[in-house]
N, C-alpha and C. Protein backbone atom coordinates (compact mmCIF):
# COMPACT_ATOMS: atom_id res chain seq x y z
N UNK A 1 5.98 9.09 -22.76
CA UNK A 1 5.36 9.07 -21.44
C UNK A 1 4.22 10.09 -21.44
N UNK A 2 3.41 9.88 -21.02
CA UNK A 2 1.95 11.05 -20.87
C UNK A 2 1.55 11.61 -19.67
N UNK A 3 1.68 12.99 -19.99
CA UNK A 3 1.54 13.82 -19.02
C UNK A 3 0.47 14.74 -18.82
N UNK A 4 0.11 14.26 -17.66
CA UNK A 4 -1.19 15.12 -17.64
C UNK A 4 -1.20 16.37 -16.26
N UNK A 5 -1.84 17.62 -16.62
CA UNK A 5 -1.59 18.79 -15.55
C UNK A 5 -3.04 18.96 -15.29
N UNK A 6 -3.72 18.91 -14.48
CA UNK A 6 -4.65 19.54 -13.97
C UNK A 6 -4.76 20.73 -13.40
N UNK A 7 -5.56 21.84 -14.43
CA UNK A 7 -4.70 22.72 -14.69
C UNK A 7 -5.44 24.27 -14.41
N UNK A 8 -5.51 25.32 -14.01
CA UNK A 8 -6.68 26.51 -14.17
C UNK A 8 -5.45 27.59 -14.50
N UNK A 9 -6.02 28.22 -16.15
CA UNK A 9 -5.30 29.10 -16.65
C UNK A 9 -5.47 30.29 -16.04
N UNK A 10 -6.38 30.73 -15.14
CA UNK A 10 -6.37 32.00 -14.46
C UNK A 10 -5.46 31.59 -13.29
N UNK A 11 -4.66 30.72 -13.01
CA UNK A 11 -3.77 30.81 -12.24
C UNK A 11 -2.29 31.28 -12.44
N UNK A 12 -1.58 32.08 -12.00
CA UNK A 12 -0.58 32.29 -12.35
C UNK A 12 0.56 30.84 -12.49
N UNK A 13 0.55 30.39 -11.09
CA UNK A 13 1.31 29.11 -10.60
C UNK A 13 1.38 27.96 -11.84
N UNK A 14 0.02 27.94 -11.87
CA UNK A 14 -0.74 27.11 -12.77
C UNK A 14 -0.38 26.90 -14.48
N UNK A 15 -0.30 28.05 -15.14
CA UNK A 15 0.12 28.75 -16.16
C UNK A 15 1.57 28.51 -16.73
N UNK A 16 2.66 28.94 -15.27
CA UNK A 16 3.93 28.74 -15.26
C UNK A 16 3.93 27.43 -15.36
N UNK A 17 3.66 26.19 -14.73
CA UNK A 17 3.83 24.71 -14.48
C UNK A 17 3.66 24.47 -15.88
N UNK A 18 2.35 24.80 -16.30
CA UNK A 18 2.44 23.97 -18.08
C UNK A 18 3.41 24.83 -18.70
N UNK A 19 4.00 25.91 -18.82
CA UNK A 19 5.03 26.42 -19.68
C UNK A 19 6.25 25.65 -19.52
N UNK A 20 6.69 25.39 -17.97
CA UNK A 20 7.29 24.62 -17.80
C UNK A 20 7.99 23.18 -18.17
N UNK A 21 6.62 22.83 -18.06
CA UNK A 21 6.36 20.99 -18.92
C UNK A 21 6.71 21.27 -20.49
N UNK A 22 5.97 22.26 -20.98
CA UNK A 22 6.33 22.47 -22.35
C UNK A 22 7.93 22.94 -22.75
N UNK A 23 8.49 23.56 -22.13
CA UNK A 23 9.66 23.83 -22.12
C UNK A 23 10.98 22.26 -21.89
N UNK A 24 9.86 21.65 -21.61
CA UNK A 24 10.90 20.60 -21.40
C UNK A 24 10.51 19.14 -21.49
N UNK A 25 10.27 19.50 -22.85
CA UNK A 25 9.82 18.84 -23.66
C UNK A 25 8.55 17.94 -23.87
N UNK A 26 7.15 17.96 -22.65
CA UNK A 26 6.40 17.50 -22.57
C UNK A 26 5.56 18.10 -23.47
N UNK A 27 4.55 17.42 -23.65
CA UNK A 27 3.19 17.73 -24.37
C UNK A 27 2.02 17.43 -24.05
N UNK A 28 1.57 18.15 -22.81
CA UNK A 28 0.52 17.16 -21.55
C UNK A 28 -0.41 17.51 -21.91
N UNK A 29 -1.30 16.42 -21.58
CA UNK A 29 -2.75 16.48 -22.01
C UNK A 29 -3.31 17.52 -20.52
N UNK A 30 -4.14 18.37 -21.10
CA UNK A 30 -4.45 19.54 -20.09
C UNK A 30 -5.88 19.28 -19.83
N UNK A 31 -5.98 19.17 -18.20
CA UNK A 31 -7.92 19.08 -17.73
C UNK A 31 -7.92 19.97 -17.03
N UNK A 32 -8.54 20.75 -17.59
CA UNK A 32 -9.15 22.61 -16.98
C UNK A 32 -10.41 21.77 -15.56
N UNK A 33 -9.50 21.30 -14.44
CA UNK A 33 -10.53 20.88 -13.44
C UNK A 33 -11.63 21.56 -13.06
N UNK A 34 -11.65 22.97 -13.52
CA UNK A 34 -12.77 23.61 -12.63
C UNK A 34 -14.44 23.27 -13.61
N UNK A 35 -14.05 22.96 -14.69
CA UNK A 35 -14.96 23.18 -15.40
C UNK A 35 -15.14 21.16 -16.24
N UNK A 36 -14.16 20.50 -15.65
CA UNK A 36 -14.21 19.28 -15.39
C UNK A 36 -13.25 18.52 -14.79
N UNK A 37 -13.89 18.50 -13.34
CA UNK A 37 -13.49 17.88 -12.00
C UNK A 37 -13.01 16.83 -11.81
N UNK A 38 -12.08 16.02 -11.56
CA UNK A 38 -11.83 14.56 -11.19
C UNK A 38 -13.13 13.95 -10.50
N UNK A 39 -13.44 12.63 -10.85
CA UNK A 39 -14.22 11.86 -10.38
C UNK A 39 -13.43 11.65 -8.79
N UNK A 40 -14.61 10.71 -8.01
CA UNK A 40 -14.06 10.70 -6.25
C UNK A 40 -12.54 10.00 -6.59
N UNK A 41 -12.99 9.03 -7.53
CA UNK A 41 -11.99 7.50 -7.89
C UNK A 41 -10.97 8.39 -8.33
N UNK A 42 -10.53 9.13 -9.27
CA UNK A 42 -9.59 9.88 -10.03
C UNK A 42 -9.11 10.54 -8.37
N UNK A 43 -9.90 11.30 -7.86
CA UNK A 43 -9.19 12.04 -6.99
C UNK A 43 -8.43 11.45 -5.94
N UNK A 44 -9.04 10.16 -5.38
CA UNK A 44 -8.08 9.33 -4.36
C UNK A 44 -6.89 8.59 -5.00
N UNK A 45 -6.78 8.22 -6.40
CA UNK A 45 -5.88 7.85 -7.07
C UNK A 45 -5.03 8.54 -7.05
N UNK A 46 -5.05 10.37 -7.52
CA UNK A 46 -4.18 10.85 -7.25
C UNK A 46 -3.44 11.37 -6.15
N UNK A 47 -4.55 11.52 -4.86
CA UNK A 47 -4.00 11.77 -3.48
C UNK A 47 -2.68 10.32 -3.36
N UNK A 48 -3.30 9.46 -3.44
CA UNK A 48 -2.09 8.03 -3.67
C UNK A 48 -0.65 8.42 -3.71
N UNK A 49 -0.58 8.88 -5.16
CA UNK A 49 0.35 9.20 -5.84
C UNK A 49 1.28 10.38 -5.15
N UNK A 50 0.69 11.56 -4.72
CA UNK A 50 1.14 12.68 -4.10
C UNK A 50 1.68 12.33 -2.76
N UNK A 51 0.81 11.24 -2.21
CA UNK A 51 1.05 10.88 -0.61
C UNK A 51 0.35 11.64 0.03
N UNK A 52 -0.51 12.51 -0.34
CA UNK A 52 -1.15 13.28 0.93
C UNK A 52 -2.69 12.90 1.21
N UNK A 53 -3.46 13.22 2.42
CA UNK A 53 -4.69 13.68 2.73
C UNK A 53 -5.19 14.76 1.78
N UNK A 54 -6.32 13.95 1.80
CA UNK A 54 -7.68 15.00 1.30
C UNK A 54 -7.60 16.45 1.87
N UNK A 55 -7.20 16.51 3.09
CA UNK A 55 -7.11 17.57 4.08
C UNK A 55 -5.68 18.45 3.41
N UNK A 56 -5.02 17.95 3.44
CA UNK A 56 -3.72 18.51 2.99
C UNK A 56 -3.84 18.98 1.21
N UNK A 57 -4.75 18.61 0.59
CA UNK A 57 -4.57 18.79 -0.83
C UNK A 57 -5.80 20.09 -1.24
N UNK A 58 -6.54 20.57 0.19
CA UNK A 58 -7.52 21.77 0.34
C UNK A 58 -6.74 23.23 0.29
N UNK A 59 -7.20 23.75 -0.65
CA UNK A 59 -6.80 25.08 -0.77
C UNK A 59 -7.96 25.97 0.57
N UNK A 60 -7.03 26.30 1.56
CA UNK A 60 -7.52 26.75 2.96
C UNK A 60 -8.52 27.98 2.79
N UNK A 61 -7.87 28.90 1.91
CA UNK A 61 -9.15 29.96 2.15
C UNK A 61 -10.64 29.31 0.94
N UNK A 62 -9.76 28.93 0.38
CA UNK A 62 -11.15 28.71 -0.84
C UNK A 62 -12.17 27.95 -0.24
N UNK A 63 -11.66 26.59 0.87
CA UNK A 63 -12.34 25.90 1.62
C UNK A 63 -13.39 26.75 2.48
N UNK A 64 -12.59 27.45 3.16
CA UNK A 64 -13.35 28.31 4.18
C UNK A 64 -14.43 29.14 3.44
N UNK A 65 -14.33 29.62 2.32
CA UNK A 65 -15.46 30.29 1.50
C UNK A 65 -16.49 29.54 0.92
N UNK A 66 -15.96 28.35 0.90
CA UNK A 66 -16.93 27.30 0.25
C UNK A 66 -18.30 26.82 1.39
N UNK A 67 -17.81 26.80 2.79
CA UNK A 67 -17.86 26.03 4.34
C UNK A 67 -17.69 24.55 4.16
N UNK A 68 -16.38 24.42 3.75
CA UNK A 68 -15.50 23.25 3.75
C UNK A 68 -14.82 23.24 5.26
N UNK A 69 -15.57 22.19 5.84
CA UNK A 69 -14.78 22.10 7.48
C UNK A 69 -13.37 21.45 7.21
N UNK A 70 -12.56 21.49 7.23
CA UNK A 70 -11.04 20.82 6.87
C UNK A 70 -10.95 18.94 7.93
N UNK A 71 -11.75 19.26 8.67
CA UNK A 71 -11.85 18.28 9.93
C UNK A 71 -12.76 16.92 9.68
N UNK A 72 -13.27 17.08 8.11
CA UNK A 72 -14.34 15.98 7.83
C UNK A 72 -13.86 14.71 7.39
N UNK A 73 -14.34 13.56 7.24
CA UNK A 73 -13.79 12.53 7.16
C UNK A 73 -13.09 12.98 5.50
N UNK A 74 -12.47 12.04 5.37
CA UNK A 74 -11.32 11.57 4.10
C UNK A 74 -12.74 11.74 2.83
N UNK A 75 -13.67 10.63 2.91
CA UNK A 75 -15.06 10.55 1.77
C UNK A 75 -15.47 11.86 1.92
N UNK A 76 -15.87 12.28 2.86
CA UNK A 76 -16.35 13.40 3.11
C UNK A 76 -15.53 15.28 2.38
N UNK A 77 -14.56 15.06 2.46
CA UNK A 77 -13.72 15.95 2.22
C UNK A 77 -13.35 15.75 0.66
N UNK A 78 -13.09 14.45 0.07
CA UNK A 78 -13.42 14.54 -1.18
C UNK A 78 -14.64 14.64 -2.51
N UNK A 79 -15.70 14.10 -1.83
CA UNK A 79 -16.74 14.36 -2.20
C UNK A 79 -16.98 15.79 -2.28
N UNK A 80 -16.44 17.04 -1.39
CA UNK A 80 -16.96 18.42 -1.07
C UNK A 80 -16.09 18.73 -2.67
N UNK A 81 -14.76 18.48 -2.50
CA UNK A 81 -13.79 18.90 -3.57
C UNK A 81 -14.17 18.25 -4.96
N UNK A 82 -15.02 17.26 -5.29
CA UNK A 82 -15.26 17.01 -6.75
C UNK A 82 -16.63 17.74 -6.97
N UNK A 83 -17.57 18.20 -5.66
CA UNK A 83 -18.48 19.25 -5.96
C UNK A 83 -18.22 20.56 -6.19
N UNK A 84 -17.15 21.12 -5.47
CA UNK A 84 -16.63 22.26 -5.36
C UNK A 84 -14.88 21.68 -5.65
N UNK A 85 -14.66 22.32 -6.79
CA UNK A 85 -13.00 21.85 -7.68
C UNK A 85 -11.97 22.96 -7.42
N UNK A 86 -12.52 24.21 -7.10
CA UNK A 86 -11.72 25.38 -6.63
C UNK A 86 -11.20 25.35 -5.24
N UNK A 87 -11.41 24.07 -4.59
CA UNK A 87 -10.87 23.84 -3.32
C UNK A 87 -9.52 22.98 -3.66
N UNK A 88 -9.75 22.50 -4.76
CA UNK A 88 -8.60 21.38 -5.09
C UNK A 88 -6.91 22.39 -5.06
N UNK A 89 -6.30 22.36 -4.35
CA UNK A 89 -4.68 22.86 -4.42
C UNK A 89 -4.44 22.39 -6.16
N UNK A 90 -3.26 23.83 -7.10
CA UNK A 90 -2.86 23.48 -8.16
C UNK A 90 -1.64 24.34 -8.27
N UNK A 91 -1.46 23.53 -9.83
CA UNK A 91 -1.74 23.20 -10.62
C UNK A 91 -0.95 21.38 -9.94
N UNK A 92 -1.85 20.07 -10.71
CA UNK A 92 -1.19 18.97 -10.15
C UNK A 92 -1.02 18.26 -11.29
N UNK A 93 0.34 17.70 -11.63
CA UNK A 93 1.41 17.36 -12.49
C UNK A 93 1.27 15.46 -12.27
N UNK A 94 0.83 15.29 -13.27
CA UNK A 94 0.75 13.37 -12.94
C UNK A 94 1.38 12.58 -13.92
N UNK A 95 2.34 11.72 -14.08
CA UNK A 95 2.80 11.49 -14.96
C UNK A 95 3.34 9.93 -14.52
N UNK A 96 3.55 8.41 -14.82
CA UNK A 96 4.18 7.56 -14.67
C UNK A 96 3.77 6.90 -13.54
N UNK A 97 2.51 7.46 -13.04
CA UNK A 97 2.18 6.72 -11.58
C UNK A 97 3.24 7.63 -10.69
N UNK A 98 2.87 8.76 -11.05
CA UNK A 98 3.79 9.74 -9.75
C UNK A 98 2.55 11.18 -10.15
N UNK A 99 2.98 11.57 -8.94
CA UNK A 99 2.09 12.80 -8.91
C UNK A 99 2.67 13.77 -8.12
N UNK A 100 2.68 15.34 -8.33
CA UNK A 100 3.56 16.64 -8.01
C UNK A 100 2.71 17.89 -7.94
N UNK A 101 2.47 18.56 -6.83
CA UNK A 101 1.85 19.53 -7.05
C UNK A 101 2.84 20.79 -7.60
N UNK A 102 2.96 21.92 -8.52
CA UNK A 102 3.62 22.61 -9.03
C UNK A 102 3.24 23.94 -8.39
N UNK A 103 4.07 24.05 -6.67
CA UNK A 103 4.43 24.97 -6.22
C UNK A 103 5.02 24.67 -5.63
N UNK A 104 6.65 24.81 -5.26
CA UNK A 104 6.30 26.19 -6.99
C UNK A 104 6.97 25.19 -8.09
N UNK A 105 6.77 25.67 -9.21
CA UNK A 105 6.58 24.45 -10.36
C UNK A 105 7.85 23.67 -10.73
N UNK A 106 8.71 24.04 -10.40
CA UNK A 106 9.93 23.27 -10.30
C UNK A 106 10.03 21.79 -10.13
N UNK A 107 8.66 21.72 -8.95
CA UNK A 107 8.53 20.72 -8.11
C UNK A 107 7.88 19.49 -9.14
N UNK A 108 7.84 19.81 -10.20
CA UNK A 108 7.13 18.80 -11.06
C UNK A 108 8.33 18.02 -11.98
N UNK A 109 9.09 18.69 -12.18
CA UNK A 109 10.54 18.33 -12.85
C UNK A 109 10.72 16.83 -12.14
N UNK A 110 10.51 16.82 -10.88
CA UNK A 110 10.88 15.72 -10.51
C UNK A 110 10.48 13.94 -11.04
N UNK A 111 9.18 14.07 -11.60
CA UNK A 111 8.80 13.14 -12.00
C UNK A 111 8.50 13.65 -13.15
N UNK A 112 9.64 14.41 -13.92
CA UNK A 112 9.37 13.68 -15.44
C UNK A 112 10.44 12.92 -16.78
């Protein structure tokens, strides 16, 4: 099964989740998002999967530093986040047509 973490190693959260996966027995293919972003298409695919809003998948202060209004349409709010990737909430765990954000990272166990 292939597992992929979208992933920023200066995150602590982030860091733990792939040790995690590795610990148990995965071997996920790792996309350092900040430095290559999900496409719009990649990113609504995975909102899909998670079940949430664009709105809900915004890391709140990073938004606010960015002047990410949280209140903008769905296109709108993802388009800001594949320009600006440090708004994207992490580390996010995708695997089987399921998707898990890993906080705290436990939460990824579930779909694998």
């Amino acid at each position: 099964m292939s597992v992929t973490i979208y992933h920023n190693p200066r995150c602590t959260k982030s860091r733990q989740t792939l040790e995690l996966l590795q610990e148990n027995g995965a071997d996920p293919k790792i996309v350092e998002y900040l430095t290559a972003p999900p496409s719009a298409a990649e990113l609504k695919k995975i909102l899909a999967m998670l079940g949430m809003t664009p709105a809900q998948l915004l890391r709140k202060k990073d938004a606010d530093e960015a002047g990410i209004d949280a209140t903008q349409s769905d296109d709108a709010l993802i388009a800001a986040m594949v320009a600006n990737p440090i708004v994207i909430e992490r580390p996010i765990v995708v695997t089987g047509g399921q998707a898990r954000i890993g906080r705290p990272p436990e939460c990824v166990l579930e779909i694998l």
